[in-house]
Protein backbone atom coordinates (compact mmCIF):
# COMPACT_ATOMS: atom_id res chain seq x y z
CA UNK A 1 22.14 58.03 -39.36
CA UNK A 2 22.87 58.39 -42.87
CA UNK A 3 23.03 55.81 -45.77
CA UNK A 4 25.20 53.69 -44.68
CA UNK A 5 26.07 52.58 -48.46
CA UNK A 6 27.28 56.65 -48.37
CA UNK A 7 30.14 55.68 -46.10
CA UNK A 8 33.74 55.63 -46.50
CA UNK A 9 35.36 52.51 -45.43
CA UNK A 10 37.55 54.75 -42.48
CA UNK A 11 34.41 56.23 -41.33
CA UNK A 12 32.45 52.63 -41.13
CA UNK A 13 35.69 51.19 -39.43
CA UNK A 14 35.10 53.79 -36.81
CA UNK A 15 31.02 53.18 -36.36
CA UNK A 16 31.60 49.91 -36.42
CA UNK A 17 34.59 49.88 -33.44
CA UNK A 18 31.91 52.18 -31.42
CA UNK A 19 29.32 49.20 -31.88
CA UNK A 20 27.04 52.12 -33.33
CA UNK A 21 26.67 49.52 -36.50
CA UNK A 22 26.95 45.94 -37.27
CA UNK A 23 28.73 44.53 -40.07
CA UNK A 24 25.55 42.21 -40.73
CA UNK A 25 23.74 45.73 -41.38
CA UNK A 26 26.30 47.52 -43.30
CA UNK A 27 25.86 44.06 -45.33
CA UNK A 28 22.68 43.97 -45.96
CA UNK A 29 22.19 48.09 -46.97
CA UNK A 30 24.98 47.28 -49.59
CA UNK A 31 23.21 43.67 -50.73
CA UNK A 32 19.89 45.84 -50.55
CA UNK A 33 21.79 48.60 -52.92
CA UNK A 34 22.72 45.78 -55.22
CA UNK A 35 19.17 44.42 -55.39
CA UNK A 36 18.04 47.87 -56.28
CA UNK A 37 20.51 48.33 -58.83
CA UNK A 38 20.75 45.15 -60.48
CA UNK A 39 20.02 46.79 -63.86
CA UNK A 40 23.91 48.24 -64.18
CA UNK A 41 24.89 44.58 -64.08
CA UNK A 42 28.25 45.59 -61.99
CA UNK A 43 28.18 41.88 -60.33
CA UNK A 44 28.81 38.25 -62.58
CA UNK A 45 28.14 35.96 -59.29
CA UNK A 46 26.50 38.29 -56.20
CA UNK A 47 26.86 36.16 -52.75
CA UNK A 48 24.32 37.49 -50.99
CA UNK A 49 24.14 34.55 -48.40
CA UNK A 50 27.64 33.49 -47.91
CA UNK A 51 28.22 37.67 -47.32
CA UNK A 52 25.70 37.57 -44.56
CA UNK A 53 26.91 34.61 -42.90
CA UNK A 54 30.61 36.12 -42.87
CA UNK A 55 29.30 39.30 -41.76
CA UNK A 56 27.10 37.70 -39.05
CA UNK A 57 31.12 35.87 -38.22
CA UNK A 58 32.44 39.44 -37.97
CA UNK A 59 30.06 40.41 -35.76
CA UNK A 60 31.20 37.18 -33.31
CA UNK A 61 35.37 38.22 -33.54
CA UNK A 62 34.49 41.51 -32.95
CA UNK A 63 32.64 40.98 -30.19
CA UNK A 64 35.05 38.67 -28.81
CA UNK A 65 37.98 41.21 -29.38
CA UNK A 66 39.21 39.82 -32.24
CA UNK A 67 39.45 42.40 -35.00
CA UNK A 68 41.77 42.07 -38.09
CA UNK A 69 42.15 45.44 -40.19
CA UNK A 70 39.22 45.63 -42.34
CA UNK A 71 36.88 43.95 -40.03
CA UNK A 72 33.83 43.74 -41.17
CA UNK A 73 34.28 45.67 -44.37
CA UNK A 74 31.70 44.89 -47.10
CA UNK A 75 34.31 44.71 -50.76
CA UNK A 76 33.64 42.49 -53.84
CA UNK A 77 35.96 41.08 -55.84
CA UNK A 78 36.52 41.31 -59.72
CA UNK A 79 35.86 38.42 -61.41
CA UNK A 80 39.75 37.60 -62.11
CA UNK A 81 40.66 36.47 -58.97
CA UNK A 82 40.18 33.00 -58.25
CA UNK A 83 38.08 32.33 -54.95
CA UNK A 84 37.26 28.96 -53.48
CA UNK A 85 34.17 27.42 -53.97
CA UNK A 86 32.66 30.38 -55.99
CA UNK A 87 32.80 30.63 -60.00
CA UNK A 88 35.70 32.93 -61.58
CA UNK A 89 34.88 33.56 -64.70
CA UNK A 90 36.81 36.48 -66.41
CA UNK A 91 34.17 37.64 -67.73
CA UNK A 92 34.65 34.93 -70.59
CA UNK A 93 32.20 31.87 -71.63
CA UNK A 94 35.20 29.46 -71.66
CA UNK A 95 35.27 29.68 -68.13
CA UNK A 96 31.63 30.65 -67.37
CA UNK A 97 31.78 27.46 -65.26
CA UNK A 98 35.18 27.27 -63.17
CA UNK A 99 34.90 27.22 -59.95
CA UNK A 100 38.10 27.86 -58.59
CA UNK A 101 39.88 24.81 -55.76
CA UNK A 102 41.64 27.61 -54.10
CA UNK A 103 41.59 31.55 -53.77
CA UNK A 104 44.26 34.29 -55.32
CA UNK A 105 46.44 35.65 -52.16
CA UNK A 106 45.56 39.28 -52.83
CA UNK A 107 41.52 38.24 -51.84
CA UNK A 108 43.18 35.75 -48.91
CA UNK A 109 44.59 38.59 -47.62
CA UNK A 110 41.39 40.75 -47.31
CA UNK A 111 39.77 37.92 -46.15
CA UNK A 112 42.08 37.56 -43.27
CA UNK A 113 41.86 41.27 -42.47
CA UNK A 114 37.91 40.67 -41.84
CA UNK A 115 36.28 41.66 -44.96
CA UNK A 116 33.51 40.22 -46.19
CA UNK A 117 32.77 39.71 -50.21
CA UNK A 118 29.81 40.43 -51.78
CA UNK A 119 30.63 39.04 -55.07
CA UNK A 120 32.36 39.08 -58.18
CA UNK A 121 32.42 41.89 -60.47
CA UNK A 122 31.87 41.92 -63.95
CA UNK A 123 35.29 42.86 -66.21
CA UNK A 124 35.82 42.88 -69.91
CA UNK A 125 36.47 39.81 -71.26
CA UNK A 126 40.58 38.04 -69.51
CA UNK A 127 40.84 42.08 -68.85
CA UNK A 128 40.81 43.01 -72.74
CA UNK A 129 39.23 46.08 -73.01
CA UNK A 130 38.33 49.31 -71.84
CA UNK A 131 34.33 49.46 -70.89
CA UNK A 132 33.10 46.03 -70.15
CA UNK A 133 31.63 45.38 -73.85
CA UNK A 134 33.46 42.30 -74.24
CA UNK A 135 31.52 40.67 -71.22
CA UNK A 136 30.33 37.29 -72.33
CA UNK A 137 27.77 38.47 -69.49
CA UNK A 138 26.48 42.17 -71.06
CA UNK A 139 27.93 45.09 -70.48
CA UNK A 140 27.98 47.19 -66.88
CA UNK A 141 26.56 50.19 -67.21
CA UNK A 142 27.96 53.83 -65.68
CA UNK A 143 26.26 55.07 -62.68
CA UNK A 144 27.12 58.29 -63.90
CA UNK A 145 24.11 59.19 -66.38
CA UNK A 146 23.98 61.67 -69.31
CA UNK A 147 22.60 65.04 -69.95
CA UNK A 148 19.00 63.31 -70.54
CA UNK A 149 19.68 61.32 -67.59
CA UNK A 150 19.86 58.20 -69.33
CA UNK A 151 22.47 55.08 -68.25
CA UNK A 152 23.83 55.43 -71.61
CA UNK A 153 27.76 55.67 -70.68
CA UNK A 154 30.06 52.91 -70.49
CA UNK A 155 32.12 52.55 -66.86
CA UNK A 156 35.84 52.05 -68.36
CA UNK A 157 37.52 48.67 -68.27
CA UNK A 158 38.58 46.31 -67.91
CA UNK A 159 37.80 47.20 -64.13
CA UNK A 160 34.75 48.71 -65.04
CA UNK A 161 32.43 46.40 -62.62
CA UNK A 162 34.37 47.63 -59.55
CA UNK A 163 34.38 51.01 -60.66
CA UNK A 164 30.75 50.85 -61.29
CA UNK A 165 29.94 49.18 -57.73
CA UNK A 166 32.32 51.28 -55.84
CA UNK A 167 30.18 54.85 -57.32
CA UNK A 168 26.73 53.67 -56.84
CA UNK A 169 27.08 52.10 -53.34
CA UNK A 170 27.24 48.36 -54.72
CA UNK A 171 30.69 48.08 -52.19
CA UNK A 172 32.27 49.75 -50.13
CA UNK A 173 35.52 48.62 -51.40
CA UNK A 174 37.14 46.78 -54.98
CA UNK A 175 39.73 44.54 -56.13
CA UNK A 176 40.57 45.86 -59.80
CA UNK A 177 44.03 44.61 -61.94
CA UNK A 178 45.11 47.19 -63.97
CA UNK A 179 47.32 46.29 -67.34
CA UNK A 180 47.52 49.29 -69.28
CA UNK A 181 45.23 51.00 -67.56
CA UNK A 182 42.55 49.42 -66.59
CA UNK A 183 42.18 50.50 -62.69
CA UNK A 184 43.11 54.01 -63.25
CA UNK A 185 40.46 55.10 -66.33
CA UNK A 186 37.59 53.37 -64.88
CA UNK A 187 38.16 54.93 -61.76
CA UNK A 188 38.29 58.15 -63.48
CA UNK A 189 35.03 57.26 -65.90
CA UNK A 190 32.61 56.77 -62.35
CA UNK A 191 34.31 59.61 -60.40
CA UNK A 192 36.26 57.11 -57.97
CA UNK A 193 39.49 56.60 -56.72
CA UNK A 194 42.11 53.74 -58.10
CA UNK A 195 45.64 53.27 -57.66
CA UNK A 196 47.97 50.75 -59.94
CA UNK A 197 50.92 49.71 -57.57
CA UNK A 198 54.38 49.36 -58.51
CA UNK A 199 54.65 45.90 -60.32
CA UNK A 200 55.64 42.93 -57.50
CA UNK A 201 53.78 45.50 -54.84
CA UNK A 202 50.97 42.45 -54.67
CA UNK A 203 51.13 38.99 -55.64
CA UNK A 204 49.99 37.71 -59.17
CA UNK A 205 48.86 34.44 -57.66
CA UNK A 206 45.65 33.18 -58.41
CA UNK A 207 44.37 36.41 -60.60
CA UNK A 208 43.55 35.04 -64.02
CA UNK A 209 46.38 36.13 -66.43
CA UNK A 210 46.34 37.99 -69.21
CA UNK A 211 50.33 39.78 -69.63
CA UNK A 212 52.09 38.52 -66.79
CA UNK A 213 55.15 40.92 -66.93
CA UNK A 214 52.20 44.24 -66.25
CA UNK A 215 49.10 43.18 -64.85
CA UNK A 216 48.81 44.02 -60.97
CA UNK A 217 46.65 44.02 -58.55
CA UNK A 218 45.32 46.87 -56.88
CA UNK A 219 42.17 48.72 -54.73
CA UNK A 220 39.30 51.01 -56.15
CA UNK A 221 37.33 52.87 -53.54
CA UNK A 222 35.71 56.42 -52.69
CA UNK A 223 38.62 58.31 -51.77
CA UNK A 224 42.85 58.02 -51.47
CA UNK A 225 42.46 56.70 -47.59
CA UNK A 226 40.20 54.11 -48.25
CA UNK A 227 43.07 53.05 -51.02
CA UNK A 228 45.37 53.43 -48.39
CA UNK A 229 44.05 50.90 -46.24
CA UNK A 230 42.71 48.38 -48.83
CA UNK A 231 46.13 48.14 -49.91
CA UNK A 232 48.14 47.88 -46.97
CA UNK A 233 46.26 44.25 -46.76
CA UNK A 234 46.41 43.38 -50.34
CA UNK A 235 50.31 44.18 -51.24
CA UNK A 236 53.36 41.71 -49.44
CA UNK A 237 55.80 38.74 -50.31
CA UNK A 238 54.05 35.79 -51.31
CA UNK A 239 56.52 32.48 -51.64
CA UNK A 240 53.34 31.19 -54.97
CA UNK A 241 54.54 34.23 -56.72
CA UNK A 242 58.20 34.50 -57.95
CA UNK A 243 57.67 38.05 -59.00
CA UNK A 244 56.55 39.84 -56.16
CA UNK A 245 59.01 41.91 -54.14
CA UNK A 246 60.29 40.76 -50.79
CA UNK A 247 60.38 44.75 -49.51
CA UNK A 248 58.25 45.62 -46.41
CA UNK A 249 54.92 47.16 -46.98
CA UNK A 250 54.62 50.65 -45.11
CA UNK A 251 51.73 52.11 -43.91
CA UNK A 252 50.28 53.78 -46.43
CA UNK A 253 48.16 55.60 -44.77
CA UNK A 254 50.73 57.13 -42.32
CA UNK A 255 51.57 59.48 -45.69
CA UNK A 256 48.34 61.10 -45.80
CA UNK A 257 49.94 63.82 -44.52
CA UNK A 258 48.25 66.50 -46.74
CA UNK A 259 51.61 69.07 -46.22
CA UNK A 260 53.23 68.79 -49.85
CA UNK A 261 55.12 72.21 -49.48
CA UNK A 262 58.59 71.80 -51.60
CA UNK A 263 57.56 68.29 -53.10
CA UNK A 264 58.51 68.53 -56.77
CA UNK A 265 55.56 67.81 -59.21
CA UNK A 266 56.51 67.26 -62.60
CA UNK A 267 54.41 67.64 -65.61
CA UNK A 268 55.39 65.59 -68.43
CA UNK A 269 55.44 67.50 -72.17
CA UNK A 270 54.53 64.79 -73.82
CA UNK A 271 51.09 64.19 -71.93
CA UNK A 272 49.49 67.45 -73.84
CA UNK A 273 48.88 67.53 -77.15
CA UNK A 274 46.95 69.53 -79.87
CA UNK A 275 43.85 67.82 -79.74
CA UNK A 276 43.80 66.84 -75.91
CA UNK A 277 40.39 67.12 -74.85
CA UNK A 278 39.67 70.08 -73.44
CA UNK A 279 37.38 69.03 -70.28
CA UNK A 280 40.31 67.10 -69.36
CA UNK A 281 42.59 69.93 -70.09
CA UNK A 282 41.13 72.15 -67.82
CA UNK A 283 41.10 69.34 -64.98
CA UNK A 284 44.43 69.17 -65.57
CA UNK A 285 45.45 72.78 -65.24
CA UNK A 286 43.18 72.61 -62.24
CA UNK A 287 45.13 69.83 -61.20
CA UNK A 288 48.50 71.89 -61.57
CA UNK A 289 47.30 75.04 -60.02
CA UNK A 290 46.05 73.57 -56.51
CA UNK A 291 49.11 71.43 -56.21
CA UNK A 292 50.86 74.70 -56.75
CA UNK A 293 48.95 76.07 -53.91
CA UNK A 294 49.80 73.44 -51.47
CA UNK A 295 53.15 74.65 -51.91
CA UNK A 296 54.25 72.23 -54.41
CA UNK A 297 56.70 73.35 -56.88
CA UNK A 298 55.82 72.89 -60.42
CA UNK A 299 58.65 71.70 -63.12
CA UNK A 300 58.54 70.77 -66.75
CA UNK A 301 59.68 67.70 -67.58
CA UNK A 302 60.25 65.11 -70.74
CA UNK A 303 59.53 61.91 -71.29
CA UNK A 304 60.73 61.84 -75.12
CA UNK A 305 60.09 58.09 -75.55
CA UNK A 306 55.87 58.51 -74.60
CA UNK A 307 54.86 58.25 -78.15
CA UNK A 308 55.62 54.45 -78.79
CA UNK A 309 54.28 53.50 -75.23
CA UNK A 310 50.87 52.51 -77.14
CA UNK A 311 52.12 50.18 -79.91
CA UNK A 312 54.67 49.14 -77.71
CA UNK A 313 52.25 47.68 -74.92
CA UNK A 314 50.06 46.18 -77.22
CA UNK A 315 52.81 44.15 -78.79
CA UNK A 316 54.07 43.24 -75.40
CA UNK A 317 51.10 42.78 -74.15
CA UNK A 318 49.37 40.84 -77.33
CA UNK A 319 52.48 38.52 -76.78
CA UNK A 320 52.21 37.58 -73.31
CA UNK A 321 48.35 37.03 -74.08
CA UNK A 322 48.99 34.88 -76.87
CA UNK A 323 51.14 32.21 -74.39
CA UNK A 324 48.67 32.60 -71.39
CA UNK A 325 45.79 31.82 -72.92
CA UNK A 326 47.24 28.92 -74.96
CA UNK A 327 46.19 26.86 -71.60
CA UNK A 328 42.43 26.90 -72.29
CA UNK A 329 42.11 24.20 -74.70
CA UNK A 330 39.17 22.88 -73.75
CA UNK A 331 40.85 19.47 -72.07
CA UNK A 332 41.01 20.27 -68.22
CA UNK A 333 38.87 23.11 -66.44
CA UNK A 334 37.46 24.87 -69.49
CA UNK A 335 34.18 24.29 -71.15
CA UNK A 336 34.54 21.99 -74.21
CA UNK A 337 33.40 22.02 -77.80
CA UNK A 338 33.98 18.44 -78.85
CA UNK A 339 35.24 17.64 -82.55
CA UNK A 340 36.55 15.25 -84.40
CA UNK A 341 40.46 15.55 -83.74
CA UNK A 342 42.05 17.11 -80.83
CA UNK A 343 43.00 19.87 -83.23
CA UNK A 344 39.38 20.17 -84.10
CA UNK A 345 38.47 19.99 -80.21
CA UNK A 346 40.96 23.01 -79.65
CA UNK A 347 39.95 24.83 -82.16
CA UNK A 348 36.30 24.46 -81.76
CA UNK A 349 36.77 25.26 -77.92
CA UNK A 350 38.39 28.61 -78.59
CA UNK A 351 36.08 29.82 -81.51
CA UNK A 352 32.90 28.97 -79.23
CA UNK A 353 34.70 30.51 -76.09
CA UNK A 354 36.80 33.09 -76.61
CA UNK A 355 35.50 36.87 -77.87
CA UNK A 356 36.40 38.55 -81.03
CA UNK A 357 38.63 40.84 -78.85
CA UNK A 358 40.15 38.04 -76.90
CA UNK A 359 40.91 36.44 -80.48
CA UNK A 360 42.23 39.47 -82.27
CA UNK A 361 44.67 39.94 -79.43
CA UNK A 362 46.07 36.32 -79.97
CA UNK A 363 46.24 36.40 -83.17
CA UNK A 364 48.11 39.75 -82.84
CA UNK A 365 50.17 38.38 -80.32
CA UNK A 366 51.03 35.23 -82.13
CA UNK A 367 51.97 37.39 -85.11
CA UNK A 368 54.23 39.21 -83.48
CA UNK A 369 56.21 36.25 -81.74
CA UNK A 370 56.25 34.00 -84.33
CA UNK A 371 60.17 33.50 -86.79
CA UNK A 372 60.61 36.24 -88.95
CA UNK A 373 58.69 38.81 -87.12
CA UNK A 374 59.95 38.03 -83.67
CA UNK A 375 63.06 40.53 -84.05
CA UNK A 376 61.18 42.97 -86.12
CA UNK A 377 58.29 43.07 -83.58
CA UNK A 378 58.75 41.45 -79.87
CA UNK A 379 62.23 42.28 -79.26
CA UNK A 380 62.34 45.82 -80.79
CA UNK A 381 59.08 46.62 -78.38
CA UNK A 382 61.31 45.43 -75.19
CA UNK A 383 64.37 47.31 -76.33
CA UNK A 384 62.12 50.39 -76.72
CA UNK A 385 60.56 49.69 -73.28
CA UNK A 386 63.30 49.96 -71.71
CA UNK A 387 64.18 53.44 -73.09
CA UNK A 388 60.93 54.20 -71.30
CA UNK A 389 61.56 53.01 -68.05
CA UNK A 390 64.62 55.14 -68.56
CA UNK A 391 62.83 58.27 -69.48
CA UNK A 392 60.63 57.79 -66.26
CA UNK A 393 64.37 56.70 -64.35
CA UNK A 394 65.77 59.82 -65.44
CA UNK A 395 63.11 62.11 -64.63
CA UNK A 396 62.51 61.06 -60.74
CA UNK A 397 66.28 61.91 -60.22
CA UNK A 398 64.80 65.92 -60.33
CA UNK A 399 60.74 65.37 -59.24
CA UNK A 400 58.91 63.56 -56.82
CA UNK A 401 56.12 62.55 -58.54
CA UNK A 402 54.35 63.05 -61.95
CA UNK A 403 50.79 64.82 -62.62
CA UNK A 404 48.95 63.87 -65.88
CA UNK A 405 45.35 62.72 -67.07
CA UNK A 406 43.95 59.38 -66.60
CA UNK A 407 41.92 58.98 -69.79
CA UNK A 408 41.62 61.37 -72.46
CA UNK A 409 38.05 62.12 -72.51
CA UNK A 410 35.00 61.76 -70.12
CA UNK A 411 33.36 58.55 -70.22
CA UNK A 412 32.14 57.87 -73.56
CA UNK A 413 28.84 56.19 -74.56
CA UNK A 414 28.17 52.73 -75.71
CA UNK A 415 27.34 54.30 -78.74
CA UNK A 416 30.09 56.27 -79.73
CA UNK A 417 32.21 52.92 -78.64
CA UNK A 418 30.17 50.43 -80.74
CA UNK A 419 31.24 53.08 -83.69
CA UNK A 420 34.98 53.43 -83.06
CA UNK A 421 37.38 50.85 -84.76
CA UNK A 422 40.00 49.13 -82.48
CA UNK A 423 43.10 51.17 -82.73
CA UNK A 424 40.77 53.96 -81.62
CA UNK A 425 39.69 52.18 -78.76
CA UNK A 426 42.97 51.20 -77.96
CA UNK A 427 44.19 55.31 -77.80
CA UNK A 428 41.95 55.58 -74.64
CA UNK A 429 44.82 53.66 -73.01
CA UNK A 430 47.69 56.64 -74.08
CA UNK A 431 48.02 58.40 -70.71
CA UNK A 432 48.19 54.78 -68.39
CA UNK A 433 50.43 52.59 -70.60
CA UNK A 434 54.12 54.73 -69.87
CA UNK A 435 53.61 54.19 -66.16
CA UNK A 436 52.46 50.08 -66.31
CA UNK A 437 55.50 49.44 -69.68
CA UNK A 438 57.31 50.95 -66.71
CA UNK A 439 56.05 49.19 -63.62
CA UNK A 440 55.48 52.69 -61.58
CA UNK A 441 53.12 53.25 -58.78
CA UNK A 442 50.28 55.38 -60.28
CA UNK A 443 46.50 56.19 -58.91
CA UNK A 444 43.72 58.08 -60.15
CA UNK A 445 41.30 60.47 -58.46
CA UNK A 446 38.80 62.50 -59.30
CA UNK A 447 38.99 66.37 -59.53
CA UNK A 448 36.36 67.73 -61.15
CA UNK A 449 33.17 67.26 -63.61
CA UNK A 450 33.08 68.01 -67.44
CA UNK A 451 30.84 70.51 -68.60
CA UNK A 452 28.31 67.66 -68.87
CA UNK A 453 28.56 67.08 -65.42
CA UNK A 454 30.69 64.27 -66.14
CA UNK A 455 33.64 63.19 -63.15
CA UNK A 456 37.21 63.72 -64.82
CA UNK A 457 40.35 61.95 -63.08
CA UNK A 458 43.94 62.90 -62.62
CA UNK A 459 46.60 60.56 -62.10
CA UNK A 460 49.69 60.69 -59.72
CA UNK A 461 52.73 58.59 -61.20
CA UNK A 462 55.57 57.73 -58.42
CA UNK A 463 58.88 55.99 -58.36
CA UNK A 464 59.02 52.45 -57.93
CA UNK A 465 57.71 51.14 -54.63
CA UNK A 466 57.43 55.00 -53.56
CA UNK A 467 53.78 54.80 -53.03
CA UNK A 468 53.81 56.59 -50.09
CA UNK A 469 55.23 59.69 -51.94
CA UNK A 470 51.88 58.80 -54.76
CA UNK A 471 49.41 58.31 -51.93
CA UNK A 472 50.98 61.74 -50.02
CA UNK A 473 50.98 63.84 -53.19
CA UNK A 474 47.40 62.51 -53.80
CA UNK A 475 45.84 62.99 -50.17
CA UNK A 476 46.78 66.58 -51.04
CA UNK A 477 44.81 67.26 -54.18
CA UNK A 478 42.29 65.60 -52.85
CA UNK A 479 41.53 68.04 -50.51
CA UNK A 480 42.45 70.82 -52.00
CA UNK A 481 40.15 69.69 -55.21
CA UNK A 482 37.31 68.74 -52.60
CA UNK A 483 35.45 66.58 -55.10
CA UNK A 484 32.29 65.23 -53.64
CA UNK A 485 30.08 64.77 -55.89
CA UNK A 486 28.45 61.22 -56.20
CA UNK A 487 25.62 59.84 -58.98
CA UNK A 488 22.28 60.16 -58.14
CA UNK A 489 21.67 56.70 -55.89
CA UNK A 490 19.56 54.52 -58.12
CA UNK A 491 15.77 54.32 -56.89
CA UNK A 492 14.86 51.70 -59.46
CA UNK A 493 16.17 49.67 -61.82
């Protein structure tokens, strides 16, 4: 049989149903995997032992008949949502030590559809950041190596842990929360697939915050079925969360139809400018042309609003930062920097525990709230986000679902990212920030390599709560693209 860290989560369901593998073995080639690749640092907190013992349970329900959805399923868990008994950490030093009293509902869920966690995956820094280099705990590296065949290229973030595990075999399966972005260019840095649900598709509950009015929840795995299934147990009403929606989740993957003939793709104008890379260009015409052959029809559209979605979502989202992590003070579950005064306690807490990045968003955020900027800043960025849920609105009344890029270049190295200033770190986020200002359903999958042999993503944007139209749309490219290409396993670290 082949390496059983090479299979797809649909095609271990189906070994494992046939009793032609165990879930305590599929375990232990993925905790063996992990061992082996330890160097990438795509884990925080690896739980080798408690993963064997719940495998070793699987094993029992199954053989008693008892089988949720995911049985037996090997996933890990990024290290945002809380679990029970087992440190969350975000990734940050102020809470390099919590260990959560209960667990978030989205990793409940999987847990009651039989999966079984391997661990928590490292994230940049309360999800600030787009290649793990704001980890308190070092930075995860790519699987995907350069032309010298070094591990010199960052993974994307702030998912970049899951995306990581999920392309070299560390899991079969990942929790990521995506922002601005930060499920969909990870997954298309490590050649992976990611989708962003509509916002209130999957409770907020228990997931460390860091803008509570975009960040959601979503799956990162090999391929759009895999997606399929991981979410159809994450998403669903949840009384702890007053923003999640009440609607019924579908099947998602009953959509994986792959016949898209007369589905209406548009391609958004705005999405391709002058100096659009051209790797990702060319992935995108790609993109266009097989969708075309499926039978799709192809329309221009306009989403004239695009160009402020960037400063716009870093205002809102500096904002919301700024008030969410004003509850880390250093007084209840964080780790404490005594002083003198409590003002000295706070702010010695924060400087010793927070990151520069975590503190310049803050600061930006508290800026932009605060009286005499509040009108100038906050509330002109909400009026403006509204014109771009419009613009998205207006434009599903004529398509079915949107094709663009998912990041604007192939993953980058550490060193060019060390060299670039904020702001430019921050444009890596101008193709995913419309779609989460907007709360749409988008995913990301990859179509082809770069001319450096680098994986380059597409994304699929949908109408709200129409991710059976994104998953549909995407189950088509997919095949049509037929991008199988994986990084060379890891022999060593």
């Amino acid at each position: 049989m082949e390496n059983l860290v090479d299979l797809h989560i649909h095609e271990a369901l189906d070994l494992l149903k046939k009793k032609e593998i165990s879930s305590v073995e599929l375990t232990q080639s993925h905790l063996n995997e992990m061992e082996k690749a330890a160097f990438l640092n795509a884990y925080i907190t690896p739980t080798p032992e408690s993963a064997l013992a719940q495998a070793a349970e699987s094993d029992r329900r199954r053989a008693a008949g008892i089988c949720g959805a995911l049985e037996g399923i090997p996933i890990a868990n990024k290290d945002l949502y809380c679990t029970k008994g087992i440190k969350t950490t975000a990734a940050s030093k102020i809470l390099s030590q919590f260990i959560p009293p209960y667990e978030s509902t989205v990793s409940e869920k999987l847990k009651h559809a039989g999966t079984v966690m391997l661990g928590k995956l490292n994230t940049d820094q309360f999800a600030m950041g787009g290649s793990t280099m704001t980890s308190w705990f070092g930075v995860t590296k790519n699987p995907w190596t350069d032309e010298t065949g070094a591990y010199s290229l960052v993974p994307g973030g702030s998912s970049g842990g899951s995306a990581a595990a999920v392309s070299a075999g560390l899991c079969m399966g990942a929790t990521g929360t995506d922002t601005g972005g930060s499920i969909r260019q990870p997954a298309s840095f490590c050649g992976v697939t990611g989708i962003k649900p509509t916002y209130g598709r999957c409770s907020r509950y228990g997931i460390v915050a860091f803008a509570s009015s975009l960040d959601q929840a979503g799956p990162m795995a090999r391929d759009v079925q895999d997606c399929a299934l991981l979410l159809n147990n994450m998403a669903g009403f949840d009384p702890k969360d007053s923003t999640v929606s009440e609607l019924p989740v579908p099947d998602f993957t009953a959509a994986l139809t792959g016949d898209i003939r007369g589905k209406k793709i548009g391609i958004p104008a705005e999405y391709r400018s002058d100096n659009l890379n051209a790797d990702v260009a060319a992935a995108w015409d790609k993109g266009i042309r097989l969708l075309k052959e499926a039978g799709a029809e192809i329309i221009d559209v306009s989403l004239p609003h695009t160009k402020y979605a960037l400063p716009v979502y870093y205002i809102v989202a500096c904002a919301e930062a700024s008030s969410n992590l004003s509850r880390y003070d250093g007084v209840r579950y964080t780790t404490r920097v005594n002083g003198n005064t409590l003002d000295e306690l706070y702010e010695n807490t924060r400087t010793d525990g927070f990151g520069a990045e975590v503190i310049r968003r803050i600061l930006l955020g508290t800026f932009v709230l605060s009286a005499g900027f509040y009108d100038a800043y906050y509330l002109r960025a909400q009026r403006v986000r509204r014109l771009i849920y419009n613009d998205f609105k207006q434009v599903f009344q004529t398509v079915d679902a949107l094709l663009a890029p998912a990041a604007p270049t192939p993953a980058l190295t550490y060193e060019a990212m060390k060299n670039m200033s904020p702001v430019d770190t921050y444009l890596g986020d101008v193709f995913t920030t419309p779609a989460s200002l907007a709360g749409l359903p988008a995913l990301s999958l990859p179509v082809t390599l770069s001319k450096t042999g680098l994986p380059i993503g597409l994304q699929i944007i949908g109408n709200h709560f129409d991710e059976n139209t994104v998953f549909h749309v995407a189950a088509a490219l997919e095949t049509a693209a037929n991008f199988n290409k994986r990084p060379h396993r890891v022999v060593k670290g």
